[in-house]
Protein backbone atom coordinates (compact mmCIF):
# COMPACT_ATOMS: atom_id res chain seq x y z
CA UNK A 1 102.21 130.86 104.31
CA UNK A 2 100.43 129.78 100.94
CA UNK A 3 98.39 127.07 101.50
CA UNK A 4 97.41 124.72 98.48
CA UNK A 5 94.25 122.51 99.36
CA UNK A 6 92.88 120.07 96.82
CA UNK A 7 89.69 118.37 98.08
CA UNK A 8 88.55 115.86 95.59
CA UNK A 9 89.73 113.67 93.17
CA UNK A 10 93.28 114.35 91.59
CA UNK A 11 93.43 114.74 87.59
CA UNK A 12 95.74 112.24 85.86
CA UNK A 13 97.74 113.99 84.54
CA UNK A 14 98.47 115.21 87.86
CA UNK A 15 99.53 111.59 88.89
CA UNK A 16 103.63 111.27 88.20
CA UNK A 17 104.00 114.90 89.88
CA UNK A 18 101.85 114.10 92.62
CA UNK A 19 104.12 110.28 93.24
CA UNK A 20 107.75 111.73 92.54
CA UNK A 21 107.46 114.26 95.47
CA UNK A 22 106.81 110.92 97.50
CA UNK A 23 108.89 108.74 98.89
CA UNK A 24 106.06 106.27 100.53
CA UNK A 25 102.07 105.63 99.74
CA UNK A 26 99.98 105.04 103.40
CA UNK A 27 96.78 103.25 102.94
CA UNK A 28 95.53 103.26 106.51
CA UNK A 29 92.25 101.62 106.19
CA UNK A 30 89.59 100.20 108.86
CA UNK A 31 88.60 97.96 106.87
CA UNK A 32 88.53 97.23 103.41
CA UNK A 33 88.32 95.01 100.25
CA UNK A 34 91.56 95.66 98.51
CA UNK A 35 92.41 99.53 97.00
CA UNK A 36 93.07 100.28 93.49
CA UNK A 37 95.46 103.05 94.39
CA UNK A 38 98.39 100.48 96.35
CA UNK A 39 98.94 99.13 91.97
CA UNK A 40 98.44 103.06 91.08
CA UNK A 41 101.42 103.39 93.56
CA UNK A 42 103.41 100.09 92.29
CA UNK A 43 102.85 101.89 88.65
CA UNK A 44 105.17 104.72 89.94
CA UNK A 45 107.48 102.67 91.99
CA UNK A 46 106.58 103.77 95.15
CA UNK A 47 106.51 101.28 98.68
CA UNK A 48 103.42 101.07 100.29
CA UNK A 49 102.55 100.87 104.12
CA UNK A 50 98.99 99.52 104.26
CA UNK A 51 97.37 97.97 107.37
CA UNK A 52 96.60 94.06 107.46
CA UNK A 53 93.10 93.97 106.48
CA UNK A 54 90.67 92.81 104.07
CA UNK A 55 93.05 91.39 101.27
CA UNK A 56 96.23 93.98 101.59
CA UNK A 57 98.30 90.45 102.13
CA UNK A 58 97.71 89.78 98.58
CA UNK A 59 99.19 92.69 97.13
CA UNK A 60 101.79 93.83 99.67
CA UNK A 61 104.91 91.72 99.88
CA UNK A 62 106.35 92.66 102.96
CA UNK A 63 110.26 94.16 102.76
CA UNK A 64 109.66 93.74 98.95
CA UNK A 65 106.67 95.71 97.75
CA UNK A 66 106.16 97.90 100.79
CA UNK A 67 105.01 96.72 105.07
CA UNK A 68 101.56 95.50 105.87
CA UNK A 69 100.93 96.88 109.75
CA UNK A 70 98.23 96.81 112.56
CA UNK A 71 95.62 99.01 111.91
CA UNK A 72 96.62 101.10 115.15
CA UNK A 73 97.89 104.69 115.16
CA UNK A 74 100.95 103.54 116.53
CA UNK A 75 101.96 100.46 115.13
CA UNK A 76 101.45 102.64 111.57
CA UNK A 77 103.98 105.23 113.37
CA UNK A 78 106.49 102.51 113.52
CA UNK A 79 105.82 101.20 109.88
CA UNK A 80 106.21 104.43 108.94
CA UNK A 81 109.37 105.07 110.23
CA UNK A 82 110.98 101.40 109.71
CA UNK A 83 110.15 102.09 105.62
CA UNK A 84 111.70 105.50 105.53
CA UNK A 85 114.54 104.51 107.60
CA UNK A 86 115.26 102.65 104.26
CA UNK A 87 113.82 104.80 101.57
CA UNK A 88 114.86 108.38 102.84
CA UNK A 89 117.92 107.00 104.97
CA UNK A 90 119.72 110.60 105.51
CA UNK A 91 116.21 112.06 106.31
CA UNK A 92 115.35 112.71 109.98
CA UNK A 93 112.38 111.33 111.28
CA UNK A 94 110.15 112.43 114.34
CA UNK A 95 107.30 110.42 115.60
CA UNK A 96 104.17 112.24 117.14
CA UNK A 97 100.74 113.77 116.82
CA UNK A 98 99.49 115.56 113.98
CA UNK A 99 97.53 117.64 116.21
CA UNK A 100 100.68 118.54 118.56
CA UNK A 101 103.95 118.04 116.48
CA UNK A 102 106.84 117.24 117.47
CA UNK A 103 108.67 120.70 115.87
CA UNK A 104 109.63 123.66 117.25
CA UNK A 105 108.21 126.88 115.96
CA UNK A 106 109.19 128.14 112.47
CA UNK A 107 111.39 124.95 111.96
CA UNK A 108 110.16 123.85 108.29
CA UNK A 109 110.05 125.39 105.15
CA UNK A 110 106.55 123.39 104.12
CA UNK A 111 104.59 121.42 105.43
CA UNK A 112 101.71 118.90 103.65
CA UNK A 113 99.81 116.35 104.06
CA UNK A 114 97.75 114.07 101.62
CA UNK A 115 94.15 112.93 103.30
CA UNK A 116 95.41 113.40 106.87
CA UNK A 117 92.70 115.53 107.95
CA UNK A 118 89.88 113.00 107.29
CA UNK A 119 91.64 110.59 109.92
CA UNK A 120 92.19 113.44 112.93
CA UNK A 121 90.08 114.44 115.69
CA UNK A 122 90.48 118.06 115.54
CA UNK A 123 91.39 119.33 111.84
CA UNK A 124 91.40 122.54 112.95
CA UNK A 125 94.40 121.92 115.53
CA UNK A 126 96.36 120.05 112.91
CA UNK A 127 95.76 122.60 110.46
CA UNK A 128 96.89 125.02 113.23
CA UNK A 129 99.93 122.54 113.95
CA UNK A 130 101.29 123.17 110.77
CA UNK A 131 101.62 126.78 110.66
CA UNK A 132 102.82 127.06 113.84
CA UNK A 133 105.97 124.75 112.66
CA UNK A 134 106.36 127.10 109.25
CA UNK A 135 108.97 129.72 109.20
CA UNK A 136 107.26 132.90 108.30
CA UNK A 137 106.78 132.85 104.17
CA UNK A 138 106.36 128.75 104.88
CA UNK A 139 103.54 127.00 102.46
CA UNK A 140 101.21 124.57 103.32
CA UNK A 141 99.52 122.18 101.21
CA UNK A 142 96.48 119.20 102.41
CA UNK A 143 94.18 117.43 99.90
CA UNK A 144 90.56 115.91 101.26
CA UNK A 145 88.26 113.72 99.86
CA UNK A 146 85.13 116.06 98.12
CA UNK A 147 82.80 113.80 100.46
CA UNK A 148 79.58 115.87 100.25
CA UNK A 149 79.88 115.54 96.17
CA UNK A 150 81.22 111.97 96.41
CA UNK A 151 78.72 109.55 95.21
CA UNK A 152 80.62 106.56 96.68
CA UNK A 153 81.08 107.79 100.33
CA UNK A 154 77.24 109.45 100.21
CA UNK A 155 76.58 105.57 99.09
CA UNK A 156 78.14 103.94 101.65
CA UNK A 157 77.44 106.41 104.97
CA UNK A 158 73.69 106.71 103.80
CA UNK A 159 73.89 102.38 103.88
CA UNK A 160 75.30 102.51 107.38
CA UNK A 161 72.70 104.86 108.87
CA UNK A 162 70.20 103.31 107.43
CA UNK A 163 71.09 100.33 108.95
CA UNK A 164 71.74 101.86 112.27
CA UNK A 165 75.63 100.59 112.61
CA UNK A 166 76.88 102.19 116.34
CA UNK A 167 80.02 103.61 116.03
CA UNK A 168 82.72 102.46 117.63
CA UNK A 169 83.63 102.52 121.19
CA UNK A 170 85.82 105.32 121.90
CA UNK A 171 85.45 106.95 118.42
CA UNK A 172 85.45 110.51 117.93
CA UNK A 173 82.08 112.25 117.41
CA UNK A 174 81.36 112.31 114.08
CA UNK A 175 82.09 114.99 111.72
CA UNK A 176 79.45 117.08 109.46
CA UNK A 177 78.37 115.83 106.11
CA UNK A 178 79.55 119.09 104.20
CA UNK A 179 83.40 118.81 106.64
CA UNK A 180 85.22 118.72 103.15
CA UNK A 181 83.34 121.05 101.98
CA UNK A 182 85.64 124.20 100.03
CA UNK A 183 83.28 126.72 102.65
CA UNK A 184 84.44 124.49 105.48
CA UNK A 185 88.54 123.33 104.54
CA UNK A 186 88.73 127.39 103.78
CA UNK A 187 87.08 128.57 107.39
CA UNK A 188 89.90 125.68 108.90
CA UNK A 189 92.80 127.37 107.49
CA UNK A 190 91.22 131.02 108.16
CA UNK A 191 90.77 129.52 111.30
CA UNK A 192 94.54 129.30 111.59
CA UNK A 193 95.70 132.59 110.50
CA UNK A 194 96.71 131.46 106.73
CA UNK A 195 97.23 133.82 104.19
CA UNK A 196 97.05 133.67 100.71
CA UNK A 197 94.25 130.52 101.13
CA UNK A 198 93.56 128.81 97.60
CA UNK A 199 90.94 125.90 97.33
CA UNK A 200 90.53 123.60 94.26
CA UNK A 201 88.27 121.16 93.66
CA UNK A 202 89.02 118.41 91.26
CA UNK A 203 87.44 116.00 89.65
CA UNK A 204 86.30 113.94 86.89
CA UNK A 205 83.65 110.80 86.26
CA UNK A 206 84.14 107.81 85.52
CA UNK A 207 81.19 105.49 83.70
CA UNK A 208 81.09 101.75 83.94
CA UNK A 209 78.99 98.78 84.34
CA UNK A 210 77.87 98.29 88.23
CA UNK A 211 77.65 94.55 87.89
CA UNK A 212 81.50 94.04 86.29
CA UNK A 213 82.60 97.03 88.71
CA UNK A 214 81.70 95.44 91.81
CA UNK A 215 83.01 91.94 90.56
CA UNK A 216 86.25 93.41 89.75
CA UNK A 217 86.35 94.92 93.66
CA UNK A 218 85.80 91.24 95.03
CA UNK A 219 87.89 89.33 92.69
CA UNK A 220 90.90 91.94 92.39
């Protein structure tokens, strides 16, 4: 299949393409402040399904705005589903592991999935997932963060190794700086027999006064 990988930041004119082909925006953070993209989502009047943390309760109504959930992998399964139950109600829905799907060979047409890679064990397995549910001539299509050329994630993992903050117990191992690299996403899908394997990296910058930016991420 074709496979159609953005890693990086998504241009805005991109934006009301990228939303309509969406039914639901996931926001399946750790932790966290409060995200930007959950009003970029309202904008475009798409639900949310963010996990309770940090100050989600704010901006997520529950059953009106989108579902706030635990920040487990399954109690977001079950968010999931509960919101498309309602959004997508004729759609069939099939709860299970990105890195062993619940799909039989060659049953989809496409597959895709928007910063899912960052939040799997294997990427490689997932990516391998997903072509093994394609019918031959299936696409694919994943976006990743650009992490290696993102200043803000550089920012904060340099902070927390400086500081010497364990991981986790039970976390995966964790994955190279340069993992969303365009050498690295296009040796996954190799990886995975894909054909016709296009990378783009997109991006833009964006100045503005550190002081009033970080007071606008506590206050928002």
């Amino acid at each position: 299949g074709r496979v159609d990988l953005r890693p990086g930041y998504v241009a805005m004119e991109d934006l009301p393409t990228l939303f309509a082909s969406h039914r639901v925006v996931m926001f399946t953070y750790q932790t966290v402040n409060i995200s930007g993209s959950i009003h970029m989502a309202y904008t475009f009047g798409r639900p949310v399904v963010a996990t309770d943390v940090g100050a989600m309760r704010d901006v997520v109504q529950p059953g009106v705005t989108g579902l706030l959930t635990g920040n487990d992998a399954a109690s977001i399964a079950d968010a999931m589903l509960e919101i498309t139950a309602t959004r997508a109600p004729g759609a069939e829905r099939r709860r299970g592991s990105a890195e062993a799907l619940p799909i039989g060979d060659g049953e989809v047409d496409a597959a895709c999935g928007n910063y899912v890679l960052p939040h799997v064990a294997d990427p490689q397995r997932a990516v391998a997932e997903a072509f093994r549910v394609l019918r031959p001539g299936g696409r694919a299509a994943f976006t990743e963060w650009d992490a290696p050329n993102h200043e803000a994630f550089q920012l904060f993992w340099s902070l927390l190794d400086s500081a010497g903050m364990p991981m986790p117990p039970g976390a995966p191992p964790k994955r190279p700086g340069d993992a969303a690299s365009v050498e690295r996403m296009r040796a996954v899908f190799d990886a995975a027999s894909a054909r016709d394997v296009d990378v783009h990296t997109i991006g833009w910058t964006i100045s503005v006064e550190p002081n009033a930016y970080w007071d606008a991420v506590v206050h928002s």
